[in-house]
C-alpha atoms as a PDB file:
ATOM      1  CA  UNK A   1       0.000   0.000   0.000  1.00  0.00           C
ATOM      2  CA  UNK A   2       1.334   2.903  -0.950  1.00  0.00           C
ATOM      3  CA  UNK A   3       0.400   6.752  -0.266  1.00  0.00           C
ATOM      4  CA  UNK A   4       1.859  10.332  -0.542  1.00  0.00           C
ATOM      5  CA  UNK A   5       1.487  12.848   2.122  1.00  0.00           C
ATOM      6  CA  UNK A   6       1.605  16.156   1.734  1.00  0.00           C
ATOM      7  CA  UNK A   7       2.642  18.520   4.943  1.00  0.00           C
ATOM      8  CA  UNK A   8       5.055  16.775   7.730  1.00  0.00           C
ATOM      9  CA  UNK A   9       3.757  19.070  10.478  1.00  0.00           C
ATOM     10  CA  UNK A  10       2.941  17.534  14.121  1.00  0.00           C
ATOM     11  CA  UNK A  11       0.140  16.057  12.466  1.00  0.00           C
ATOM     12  CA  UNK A  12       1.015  14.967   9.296  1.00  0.00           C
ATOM     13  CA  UNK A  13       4.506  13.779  10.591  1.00  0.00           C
ATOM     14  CA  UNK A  14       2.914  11.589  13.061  1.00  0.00           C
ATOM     15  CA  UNK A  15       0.352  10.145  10.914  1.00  0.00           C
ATOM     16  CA  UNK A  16       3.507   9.321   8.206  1.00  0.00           C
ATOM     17  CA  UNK A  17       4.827   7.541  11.435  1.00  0.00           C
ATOM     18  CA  UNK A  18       2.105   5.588  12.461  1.00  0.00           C
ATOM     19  CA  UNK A  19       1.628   4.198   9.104  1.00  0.00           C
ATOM     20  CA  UNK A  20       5.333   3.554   8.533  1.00  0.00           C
ATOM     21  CA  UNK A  21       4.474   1.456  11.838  1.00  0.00           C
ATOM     22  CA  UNK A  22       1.636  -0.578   9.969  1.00  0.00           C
ATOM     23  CA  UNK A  23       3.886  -1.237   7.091  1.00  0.00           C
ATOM     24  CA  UNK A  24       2.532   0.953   4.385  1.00  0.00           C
ATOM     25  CA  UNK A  25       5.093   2.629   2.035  1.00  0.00           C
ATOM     26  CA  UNK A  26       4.608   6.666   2.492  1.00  0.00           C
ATOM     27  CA  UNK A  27       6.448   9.346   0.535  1.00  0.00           C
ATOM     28  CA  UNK A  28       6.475  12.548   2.101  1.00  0.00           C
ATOM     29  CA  UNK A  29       6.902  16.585   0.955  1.00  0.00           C
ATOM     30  CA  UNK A  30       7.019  19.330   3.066  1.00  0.00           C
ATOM     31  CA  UNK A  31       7.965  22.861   1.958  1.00  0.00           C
ATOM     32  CA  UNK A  32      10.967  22.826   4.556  1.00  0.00           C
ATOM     33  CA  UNK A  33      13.300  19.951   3.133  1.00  0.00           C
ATOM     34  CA  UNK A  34      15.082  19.479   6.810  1.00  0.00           C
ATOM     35  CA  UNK A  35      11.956  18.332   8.262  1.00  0.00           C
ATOM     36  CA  UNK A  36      11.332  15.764   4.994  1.00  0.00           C
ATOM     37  CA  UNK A  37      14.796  14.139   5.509  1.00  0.00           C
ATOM     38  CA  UNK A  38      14.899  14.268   9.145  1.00  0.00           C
ATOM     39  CA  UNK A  39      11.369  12.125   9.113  1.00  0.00           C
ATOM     40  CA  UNK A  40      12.733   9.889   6.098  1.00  0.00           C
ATOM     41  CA  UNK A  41      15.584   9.010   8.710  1.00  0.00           C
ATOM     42  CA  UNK A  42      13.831   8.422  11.260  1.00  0.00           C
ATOM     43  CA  UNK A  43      10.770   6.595   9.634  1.00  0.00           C
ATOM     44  CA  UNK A  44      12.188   4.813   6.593  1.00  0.00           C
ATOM     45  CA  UNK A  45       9.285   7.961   4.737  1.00  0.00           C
ATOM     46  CA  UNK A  46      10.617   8.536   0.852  1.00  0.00           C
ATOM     47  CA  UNK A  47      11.371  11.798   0.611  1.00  0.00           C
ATOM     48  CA  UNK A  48       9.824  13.971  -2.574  1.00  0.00           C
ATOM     49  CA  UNK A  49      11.247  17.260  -3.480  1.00  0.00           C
ATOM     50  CA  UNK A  50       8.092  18.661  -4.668  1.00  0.00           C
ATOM     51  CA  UNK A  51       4.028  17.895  -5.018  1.00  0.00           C
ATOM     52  CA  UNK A  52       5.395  17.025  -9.124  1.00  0.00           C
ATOM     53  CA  UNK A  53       8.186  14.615  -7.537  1.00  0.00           C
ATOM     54  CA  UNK A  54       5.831  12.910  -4.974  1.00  0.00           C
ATOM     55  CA  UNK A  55       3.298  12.065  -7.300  1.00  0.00           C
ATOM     56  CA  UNK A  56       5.864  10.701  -9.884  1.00  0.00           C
ATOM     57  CA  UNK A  57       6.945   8.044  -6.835  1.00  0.00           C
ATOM     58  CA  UNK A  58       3.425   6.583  -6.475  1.00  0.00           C
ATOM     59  CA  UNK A  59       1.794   3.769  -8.545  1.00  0.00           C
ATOM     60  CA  UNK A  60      -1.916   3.974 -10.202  1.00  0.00           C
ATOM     61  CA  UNK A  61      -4.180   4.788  -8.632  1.00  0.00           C
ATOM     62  CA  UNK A  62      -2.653   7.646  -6.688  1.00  0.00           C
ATOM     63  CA  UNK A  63      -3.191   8.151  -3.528  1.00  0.00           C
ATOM     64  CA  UNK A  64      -2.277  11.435  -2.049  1.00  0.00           C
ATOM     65  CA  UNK A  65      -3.160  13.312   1.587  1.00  0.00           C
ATOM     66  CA  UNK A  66      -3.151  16.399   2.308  1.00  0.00           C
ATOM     67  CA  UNK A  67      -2.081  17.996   5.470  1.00  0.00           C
ATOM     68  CA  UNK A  68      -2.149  21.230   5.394  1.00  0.00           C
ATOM     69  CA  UNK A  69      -3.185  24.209   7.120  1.00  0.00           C
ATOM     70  CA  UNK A  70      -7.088  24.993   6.042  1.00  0.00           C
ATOM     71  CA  UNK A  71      -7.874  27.680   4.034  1.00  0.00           C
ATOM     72  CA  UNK A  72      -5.880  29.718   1.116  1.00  0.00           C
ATOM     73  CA  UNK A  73      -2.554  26.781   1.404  1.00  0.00           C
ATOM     74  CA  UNK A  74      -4.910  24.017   0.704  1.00  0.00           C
ATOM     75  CA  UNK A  75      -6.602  25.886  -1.542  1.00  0.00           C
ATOM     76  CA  UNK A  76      -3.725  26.726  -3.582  1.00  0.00           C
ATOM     77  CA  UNK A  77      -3.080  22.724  -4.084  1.00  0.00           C
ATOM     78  CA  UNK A  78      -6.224  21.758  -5.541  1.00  0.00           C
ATOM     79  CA  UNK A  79      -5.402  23.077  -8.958  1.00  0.00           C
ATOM     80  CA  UNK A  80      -1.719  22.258  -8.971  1.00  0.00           C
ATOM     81  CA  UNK A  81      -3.362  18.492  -7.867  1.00  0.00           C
ATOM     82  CA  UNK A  82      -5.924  18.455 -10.598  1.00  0.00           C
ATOM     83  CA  UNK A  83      -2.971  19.077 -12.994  1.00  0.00           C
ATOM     84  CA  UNK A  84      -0.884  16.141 -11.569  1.00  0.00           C
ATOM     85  CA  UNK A  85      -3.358  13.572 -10.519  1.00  0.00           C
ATOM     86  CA  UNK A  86      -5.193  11.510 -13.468  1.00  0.00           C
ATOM     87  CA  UNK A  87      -9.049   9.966 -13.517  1.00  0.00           C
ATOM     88  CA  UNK A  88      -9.301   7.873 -10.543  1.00  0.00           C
ATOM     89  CA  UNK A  89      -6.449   8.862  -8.616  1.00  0.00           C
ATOM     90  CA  UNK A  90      -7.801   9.642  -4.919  1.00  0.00           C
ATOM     91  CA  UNK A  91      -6.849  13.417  -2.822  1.00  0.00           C
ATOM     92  CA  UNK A  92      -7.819  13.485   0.654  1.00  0.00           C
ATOM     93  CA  UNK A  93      -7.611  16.883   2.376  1.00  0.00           C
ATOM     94  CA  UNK A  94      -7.061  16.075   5.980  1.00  0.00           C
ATOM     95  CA  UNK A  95      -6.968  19.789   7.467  1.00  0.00           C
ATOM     96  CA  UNK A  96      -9.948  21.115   9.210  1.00  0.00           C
ATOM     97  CA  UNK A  97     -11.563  23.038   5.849  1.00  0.00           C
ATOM     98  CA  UNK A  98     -14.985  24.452   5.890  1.00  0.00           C
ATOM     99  CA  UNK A  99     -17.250  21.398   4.650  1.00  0.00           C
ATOM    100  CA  UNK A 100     -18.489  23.670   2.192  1.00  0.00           C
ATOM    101  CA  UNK A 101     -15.604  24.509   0.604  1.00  0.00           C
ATOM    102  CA  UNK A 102     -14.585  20.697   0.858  1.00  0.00           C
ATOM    103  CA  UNK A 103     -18.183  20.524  -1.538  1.00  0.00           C
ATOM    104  CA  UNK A 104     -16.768  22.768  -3.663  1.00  0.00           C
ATOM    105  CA  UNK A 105     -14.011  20.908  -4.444  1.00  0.00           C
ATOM    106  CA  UNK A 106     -15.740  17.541  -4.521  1.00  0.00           C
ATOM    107  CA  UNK A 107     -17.403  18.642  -7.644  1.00  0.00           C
ATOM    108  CA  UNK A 108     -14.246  20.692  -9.229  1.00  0.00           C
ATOM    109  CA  UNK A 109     -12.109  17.393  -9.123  1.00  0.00           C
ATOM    110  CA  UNK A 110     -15.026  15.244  -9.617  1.00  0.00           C
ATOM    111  CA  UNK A 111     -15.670  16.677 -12.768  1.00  0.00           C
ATOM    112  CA  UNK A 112     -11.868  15.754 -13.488  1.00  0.00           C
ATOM    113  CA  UNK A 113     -12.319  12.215 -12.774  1.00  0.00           C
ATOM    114  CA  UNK A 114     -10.518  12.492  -9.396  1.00  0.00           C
ATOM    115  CA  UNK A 115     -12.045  11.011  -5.959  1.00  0.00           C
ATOM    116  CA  UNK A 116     -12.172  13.953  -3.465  1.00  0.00           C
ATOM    117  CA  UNK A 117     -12.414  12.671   0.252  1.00  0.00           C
ATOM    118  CA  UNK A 118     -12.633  15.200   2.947  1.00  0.00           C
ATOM    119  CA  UNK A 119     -11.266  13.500   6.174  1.00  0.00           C
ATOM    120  CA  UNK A 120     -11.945  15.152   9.326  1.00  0.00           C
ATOM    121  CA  UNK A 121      -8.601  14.049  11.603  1.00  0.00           C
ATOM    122  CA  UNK A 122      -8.962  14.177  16.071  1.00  0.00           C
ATOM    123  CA  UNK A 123      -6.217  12.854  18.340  1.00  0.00           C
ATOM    124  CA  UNK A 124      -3.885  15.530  18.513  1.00  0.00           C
ATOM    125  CA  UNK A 125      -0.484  14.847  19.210  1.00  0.00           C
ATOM    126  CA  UNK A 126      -1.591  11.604  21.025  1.00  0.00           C
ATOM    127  CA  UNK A 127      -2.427  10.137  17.731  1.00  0.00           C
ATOM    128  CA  UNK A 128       0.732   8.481  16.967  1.00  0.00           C
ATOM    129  CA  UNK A 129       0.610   5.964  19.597  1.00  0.00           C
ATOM    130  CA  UNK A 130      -3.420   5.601  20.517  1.00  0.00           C
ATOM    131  CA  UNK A 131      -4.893   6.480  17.049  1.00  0.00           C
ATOM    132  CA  UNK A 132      -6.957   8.787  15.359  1.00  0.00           C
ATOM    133  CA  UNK A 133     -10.515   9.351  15.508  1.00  0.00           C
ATOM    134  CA  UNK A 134     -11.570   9.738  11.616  1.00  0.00           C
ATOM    135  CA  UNK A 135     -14.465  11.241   9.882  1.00  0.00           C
ATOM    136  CA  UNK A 136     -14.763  10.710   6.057  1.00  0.00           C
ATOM    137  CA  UNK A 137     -16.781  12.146   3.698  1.00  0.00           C
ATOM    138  CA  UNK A 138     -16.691  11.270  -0.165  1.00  0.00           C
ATOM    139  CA  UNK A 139     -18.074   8.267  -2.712  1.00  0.00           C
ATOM    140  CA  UNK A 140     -17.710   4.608  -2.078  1.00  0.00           C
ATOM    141  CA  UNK A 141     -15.244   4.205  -4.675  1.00  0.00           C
ATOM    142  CA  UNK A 142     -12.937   6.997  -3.205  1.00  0.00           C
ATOM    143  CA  UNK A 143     -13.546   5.749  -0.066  1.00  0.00           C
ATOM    144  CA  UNK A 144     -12.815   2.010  -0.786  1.00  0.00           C
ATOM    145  CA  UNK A 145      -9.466   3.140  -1.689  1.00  0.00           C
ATOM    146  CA  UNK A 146      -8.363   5.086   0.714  1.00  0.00           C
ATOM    147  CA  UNK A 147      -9.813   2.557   3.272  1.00  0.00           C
ATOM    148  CA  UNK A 148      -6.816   0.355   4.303  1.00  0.00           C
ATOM    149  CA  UNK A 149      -4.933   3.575   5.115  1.00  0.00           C
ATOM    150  CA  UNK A 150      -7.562   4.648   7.481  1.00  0.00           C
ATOM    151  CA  UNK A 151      -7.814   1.727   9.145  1.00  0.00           C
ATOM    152  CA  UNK A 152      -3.981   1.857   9.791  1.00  0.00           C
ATOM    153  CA  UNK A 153      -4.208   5.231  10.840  1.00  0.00           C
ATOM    154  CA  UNK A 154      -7.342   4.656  13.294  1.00  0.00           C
ATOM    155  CA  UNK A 155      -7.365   3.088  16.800  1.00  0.00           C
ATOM    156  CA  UNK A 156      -7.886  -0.299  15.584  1.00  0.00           C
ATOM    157  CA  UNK A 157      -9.002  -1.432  12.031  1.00  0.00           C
ATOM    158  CA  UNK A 158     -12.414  -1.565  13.119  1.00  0.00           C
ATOM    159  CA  UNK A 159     -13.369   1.229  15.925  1.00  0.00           C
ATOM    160  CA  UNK A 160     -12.668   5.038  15.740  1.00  0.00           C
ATOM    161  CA  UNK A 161     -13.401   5.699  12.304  1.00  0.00           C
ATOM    162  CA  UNK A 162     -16.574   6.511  10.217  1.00  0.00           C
ATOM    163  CA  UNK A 163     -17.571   7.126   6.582  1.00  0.00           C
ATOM    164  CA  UNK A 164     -19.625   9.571   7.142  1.00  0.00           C
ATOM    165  CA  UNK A 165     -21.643  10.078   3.874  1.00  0.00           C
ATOM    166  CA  UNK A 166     -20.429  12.012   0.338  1.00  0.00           C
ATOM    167  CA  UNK A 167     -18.363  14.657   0.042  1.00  0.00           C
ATOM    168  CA  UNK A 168     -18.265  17.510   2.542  1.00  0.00           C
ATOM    169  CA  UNK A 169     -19.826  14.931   5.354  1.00  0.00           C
ATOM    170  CA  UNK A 170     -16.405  14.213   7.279  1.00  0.00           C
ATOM    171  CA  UNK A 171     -15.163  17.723   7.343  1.00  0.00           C
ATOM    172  CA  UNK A 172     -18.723  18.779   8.650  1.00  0.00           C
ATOM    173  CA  UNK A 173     -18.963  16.397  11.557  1.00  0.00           C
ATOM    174  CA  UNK A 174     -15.645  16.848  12.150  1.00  0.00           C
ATOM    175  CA  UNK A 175     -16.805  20.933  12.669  1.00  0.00           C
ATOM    176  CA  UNK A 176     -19.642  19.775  14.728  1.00  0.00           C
ATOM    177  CA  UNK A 177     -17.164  17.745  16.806  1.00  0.00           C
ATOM    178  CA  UNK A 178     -15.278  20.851  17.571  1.00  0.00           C
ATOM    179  CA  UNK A 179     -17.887  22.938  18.240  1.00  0.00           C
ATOM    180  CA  UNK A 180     -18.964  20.443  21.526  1.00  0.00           C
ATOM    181  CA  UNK A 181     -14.782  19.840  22.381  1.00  0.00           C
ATOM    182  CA  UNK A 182     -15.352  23.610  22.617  1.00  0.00           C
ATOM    183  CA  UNK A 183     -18.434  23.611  25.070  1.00  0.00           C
ATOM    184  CA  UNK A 184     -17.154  20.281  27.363  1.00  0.00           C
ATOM    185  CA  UNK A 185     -13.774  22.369  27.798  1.00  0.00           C
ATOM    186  CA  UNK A 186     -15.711  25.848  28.425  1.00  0.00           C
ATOM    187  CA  UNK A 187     -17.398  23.609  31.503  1.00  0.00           C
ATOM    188  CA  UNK A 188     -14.722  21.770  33.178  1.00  0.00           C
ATOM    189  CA  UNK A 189     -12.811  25.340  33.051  1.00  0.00           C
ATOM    190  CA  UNK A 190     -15.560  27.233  34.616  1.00  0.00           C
ATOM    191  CA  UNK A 191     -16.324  24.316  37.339  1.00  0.00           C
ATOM    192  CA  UNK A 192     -12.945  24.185  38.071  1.00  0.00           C
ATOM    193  CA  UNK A 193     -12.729  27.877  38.267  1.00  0.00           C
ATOM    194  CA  UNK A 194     -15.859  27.739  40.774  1.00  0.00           C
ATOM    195  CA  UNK A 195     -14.346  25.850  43.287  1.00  0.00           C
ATOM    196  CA  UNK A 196     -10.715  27.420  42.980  1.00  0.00           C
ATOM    197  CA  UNK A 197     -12.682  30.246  43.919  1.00  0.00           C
ATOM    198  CA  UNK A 198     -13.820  28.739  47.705  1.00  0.00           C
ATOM    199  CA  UNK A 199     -10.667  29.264  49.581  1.00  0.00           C
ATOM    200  CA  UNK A 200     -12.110  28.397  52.872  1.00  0.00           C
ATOM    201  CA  UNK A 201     -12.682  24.992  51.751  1.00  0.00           C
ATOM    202  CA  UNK A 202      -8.880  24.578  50.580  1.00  0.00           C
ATOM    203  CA  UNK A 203      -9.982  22.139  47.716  1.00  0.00           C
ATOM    204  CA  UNK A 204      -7.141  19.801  46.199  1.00  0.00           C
ATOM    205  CA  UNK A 205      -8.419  20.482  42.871  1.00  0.00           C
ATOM    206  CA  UNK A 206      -6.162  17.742  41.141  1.00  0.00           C
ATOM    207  CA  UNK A 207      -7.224  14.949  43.894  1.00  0.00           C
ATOM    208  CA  UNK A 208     -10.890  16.083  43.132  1.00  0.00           C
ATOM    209  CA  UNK A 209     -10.138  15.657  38.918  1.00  0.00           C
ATOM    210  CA  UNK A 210      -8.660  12.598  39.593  1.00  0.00           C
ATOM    211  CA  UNK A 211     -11.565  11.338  41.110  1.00  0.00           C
ATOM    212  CA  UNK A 212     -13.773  12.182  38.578  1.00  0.00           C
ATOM    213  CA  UNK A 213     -12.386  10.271  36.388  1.00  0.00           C
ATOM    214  CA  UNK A 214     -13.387   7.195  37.479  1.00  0.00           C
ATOM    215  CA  UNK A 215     -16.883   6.180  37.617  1.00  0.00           C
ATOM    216  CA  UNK A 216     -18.222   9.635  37.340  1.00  0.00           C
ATOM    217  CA  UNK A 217     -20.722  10.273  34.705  1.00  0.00           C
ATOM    218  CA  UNK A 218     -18.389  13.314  33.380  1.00  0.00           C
ATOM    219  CA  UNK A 219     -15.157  11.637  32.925  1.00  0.00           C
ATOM    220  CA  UNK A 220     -13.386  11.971  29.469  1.00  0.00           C
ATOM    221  CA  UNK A 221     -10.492  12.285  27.480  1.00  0.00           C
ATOM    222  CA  UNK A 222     -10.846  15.806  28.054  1.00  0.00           C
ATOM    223  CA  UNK A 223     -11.052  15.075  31.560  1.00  0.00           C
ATOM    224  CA  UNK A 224      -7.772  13.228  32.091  1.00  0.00           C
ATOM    225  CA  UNK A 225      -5.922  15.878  30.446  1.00  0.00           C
ATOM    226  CA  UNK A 226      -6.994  18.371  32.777  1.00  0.00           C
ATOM    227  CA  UNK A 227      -6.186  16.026  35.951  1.00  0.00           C
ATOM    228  CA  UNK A 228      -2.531  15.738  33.925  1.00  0.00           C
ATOM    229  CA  UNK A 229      -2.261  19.394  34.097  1.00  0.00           C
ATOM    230  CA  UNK A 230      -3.516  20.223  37.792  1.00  0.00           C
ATOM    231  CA  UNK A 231      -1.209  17.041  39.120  1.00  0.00           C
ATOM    232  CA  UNK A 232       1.570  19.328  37.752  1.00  0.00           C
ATOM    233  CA  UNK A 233       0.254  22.895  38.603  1.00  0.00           C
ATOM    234  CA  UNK A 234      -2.938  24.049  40.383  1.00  0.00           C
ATOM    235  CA  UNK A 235      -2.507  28.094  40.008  1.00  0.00           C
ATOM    236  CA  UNK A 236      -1.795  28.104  36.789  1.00  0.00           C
ATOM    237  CA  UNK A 237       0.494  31.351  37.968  1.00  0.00           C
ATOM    238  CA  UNK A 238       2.467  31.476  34.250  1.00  0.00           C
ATOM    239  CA  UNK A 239      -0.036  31.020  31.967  1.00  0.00           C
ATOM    240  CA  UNK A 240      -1.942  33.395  30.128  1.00  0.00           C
ATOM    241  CA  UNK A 241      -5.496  33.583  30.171  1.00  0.00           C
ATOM    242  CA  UNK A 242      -5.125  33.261  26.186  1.00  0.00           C
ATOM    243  CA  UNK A 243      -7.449  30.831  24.235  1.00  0.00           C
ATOM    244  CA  UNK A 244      -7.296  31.006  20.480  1.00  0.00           C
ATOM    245  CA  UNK A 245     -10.537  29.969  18.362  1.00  0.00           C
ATOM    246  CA  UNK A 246     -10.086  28.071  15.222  1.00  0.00           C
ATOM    247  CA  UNK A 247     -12.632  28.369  12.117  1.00  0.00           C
ATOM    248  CA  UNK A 248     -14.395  25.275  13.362  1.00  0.00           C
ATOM    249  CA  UNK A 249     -15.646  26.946  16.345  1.00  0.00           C
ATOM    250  CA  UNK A 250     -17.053  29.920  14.036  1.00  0.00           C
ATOM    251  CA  UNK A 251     -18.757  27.791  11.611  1.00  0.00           C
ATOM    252  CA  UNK A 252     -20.613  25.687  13.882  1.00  0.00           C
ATOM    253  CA  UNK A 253     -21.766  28.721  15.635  1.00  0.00           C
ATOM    254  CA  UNK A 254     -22.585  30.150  12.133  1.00  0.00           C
ATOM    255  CA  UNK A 255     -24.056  26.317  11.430  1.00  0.00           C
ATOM    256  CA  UNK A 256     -26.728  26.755  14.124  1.00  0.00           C
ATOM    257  CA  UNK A 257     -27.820  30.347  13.297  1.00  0.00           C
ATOM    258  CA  UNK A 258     -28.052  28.750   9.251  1.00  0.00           C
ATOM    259  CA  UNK A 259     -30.736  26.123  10.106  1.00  0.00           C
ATOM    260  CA  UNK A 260     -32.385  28.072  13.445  1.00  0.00           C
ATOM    261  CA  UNK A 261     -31.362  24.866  15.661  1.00  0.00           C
ATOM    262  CA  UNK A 262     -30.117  26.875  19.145  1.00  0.00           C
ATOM    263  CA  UNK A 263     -26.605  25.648  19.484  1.00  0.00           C
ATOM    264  CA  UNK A 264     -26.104  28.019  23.200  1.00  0.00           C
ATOM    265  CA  UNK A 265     -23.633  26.198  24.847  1.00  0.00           C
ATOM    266  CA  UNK A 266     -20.967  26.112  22.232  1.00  0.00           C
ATOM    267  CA  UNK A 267     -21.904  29.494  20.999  1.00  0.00           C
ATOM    268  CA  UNK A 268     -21.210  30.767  24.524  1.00  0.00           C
ATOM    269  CA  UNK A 269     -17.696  28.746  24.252  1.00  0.00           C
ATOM    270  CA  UNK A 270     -16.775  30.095  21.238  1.00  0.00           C
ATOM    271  CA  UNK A 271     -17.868  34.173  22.635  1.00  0.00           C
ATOM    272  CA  UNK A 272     -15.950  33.077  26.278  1.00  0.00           C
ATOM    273  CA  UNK A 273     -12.202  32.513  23.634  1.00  0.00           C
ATOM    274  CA  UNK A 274     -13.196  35.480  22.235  1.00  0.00           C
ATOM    275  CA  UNK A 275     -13.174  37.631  25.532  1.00  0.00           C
ATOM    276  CA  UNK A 276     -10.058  35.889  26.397  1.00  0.00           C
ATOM    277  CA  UNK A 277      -8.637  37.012  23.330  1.00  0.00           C
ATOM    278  CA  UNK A 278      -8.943  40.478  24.822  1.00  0.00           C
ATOM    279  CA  UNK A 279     -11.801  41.029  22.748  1.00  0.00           C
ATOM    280  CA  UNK A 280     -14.160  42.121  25.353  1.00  0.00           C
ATOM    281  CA  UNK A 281     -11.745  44.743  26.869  1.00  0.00           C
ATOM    282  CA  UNK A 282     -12.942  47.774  24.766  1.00  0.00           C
ATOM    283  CA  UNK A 283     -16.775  47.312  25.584  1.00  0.00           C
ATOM    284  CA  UNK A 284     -15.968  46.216  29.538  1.00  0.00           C
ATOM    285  CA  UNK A 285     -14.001  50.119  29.444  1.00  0.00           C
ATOM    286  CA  UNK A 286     -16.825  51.489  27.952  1.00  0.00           C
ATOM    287  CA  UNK A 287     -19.510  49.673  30.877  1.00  0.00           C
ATOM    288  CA  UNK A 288     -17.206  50.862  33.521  1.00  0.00           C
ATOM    289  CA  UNK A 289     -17.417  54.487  32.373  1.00  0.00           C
ATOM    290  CA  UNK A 290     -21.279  53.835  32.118  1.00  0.00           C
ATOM    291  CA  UNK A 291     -21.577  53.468  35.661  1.00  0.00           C
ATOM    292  CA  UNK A 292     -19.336  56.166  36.546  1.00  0.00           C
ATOM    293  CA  UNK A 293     -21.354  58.441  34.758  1.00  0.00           C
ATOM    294  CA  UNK A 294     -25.329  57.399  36.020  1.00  0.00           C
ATOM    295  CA  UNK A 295     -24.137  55.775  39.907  1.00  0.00           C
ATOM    296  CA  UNK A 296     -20.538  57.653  40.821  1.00  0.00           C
ATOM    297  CA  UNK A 297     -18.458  54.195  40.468  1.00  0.00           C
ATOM    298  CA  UNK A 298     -15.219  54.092  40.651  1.00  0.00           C
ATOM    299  CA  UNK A 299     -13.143  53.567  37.451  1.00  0.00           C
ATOM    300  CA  UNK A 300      -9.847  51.683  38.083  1.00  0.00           C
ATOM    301  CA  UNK A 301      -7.480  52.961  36.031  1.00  0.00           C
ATOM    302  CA  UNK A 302      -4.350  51.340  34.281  1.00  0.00           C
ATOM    303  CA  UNK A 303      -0.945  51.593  35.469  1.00  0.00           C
ATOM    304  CA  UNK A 304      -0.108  53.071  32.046  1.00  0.00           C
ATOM    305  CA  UNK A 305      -2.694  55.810  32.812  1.00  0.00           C
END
């Protein structure tokens, strides 16, 4: 089994890994040639010099991933990949695109004989040794050939992967997915917050996470992750209060407003990174000045002022 890859980022590296690990043959470009030949030294990966030189290295059909960022890089492949690929060569764009734009490109390559899947990709930087969690969207012929690679790439051949539907399916449940990682994070933070807040009880908060996660009805991966973090630090003293949103947050907000389904709770997640982001500190001025001006409150100022 053979297959290109496209982008040797933390992703994309450690998926070229794990399948190196299950024995398929992978040849690898990224735009910065010391991480291609570092990888190919470390994972027995064929190194490609180019998108042209990659493609050249793979038998019929062609099977080539994508792993780049979403947005104007990816979209700057899918010509220079209609030019290289032939009729029933496969491209699978495993960033997190908008699903409609992944539609949009269905039917552009589609119309060029090439199978378009649009795989959603979770597992993070764990993937490489527990698997990723994969949503696919595209035809059962695309998807019948890029099968055997998802199965390598997935927990087990079996679990921890679906094909979701045609094209555009796996990068939209893959947004959906994001948009309720955003609202199950949004609520451990503000529990946790909560009781950090009773200082007369003196609450261990990492014995207290740690607890949870065993037989508790909110355990999760999420969960352990955040017992990981207060074993190691409860105050949190050099760490900014930073969160940053990515598009998939956005459009599942925008998702929910499209089809009048009230999607509150991850909305709310998605407006709480935003005041994080500083965001909010303009309009908080402005309501602080407010009640100066009808009650007398005090205004703090800043240092700088």
């Amino acid at each position: 089994m053979q297959l290109g890859i496209i982008g040797l980022g933390k992703m994309g590296g450690n998926m070229a890994r794990r399948l190196r690990n299950a024995g398929v043959e992978v040849a690898g470009f990224n735009r910065n040639a010391e991480v291609t030949e570092a990888l190919a030294a470390e994972s027995g990966l064929v190194p490609a010099e180019s998108a042209e030189s990659l493609v050249g290295m793979l038998e019929s059909p062609r099977l080539v991933w994508l792993m780049l960022p979403a947005g104007e890089i990816t979209e700057s492949y899918i010509p220079k990949m209609m030019q290289l690929l032939e009729p029933g060569d496969v491209l699978v764009d495993g960033a997190n695109s908008y699903y409609k734009d992944s539609m949009r490109r269905g039917e552009l390559l589609g119309d060029a004989g090439i199978h378009f899947i649009d795989a959603g990709v979770s597992g993070g930087i764990w993937g490489l040794k527990n698997g990723y969690a994969l949503m696919v969207g595209g035809s059962d012929k695309g998807f019948a050939e890029i099968r055997p690679i998802i199965e390598a790439l997935a927990p087990t051949p079996d679990r921890g992967w679906v094909h979701a539907g045609p094209v555009g399916s796996g990068h939209f449940v893959k947004m959906i997915h994001n948009g309720i990682e955003y609202g199950m994070m949004q609520a451990y933070a503000e529990g946790f917050a909560l009781m950090k807040g009773r200082d007369d009880f003196k609450l261990d908060l990492a014995e207290i996470a740690e607890s949870w996660r065993h037989g508790s009805v909110v355990r999760s991966w999420l969960l352990d992750l955040s017992a990981d973090v207060l074993a190691e630090d409860q105050q949190l003293d050099d760490v900014q209060p930073f969160v940053a949103d990515s598009g998939e947050g956005r459009w599942t907000a925008l998702e929910g407003i499209e089809q009048g389904i009230p999607t509150p709770v991850m909305s709310l997640a998605l407006m709480a990174r935003f005041s994080s982001q500083g965001k909010q500190d303009y309009s908080a001025k402005l309501l602080a000045m407010m009640r100066n001006q009808f009650g007398g409150h005090a205004v703090r100022k800043s240092e700088s002022g």
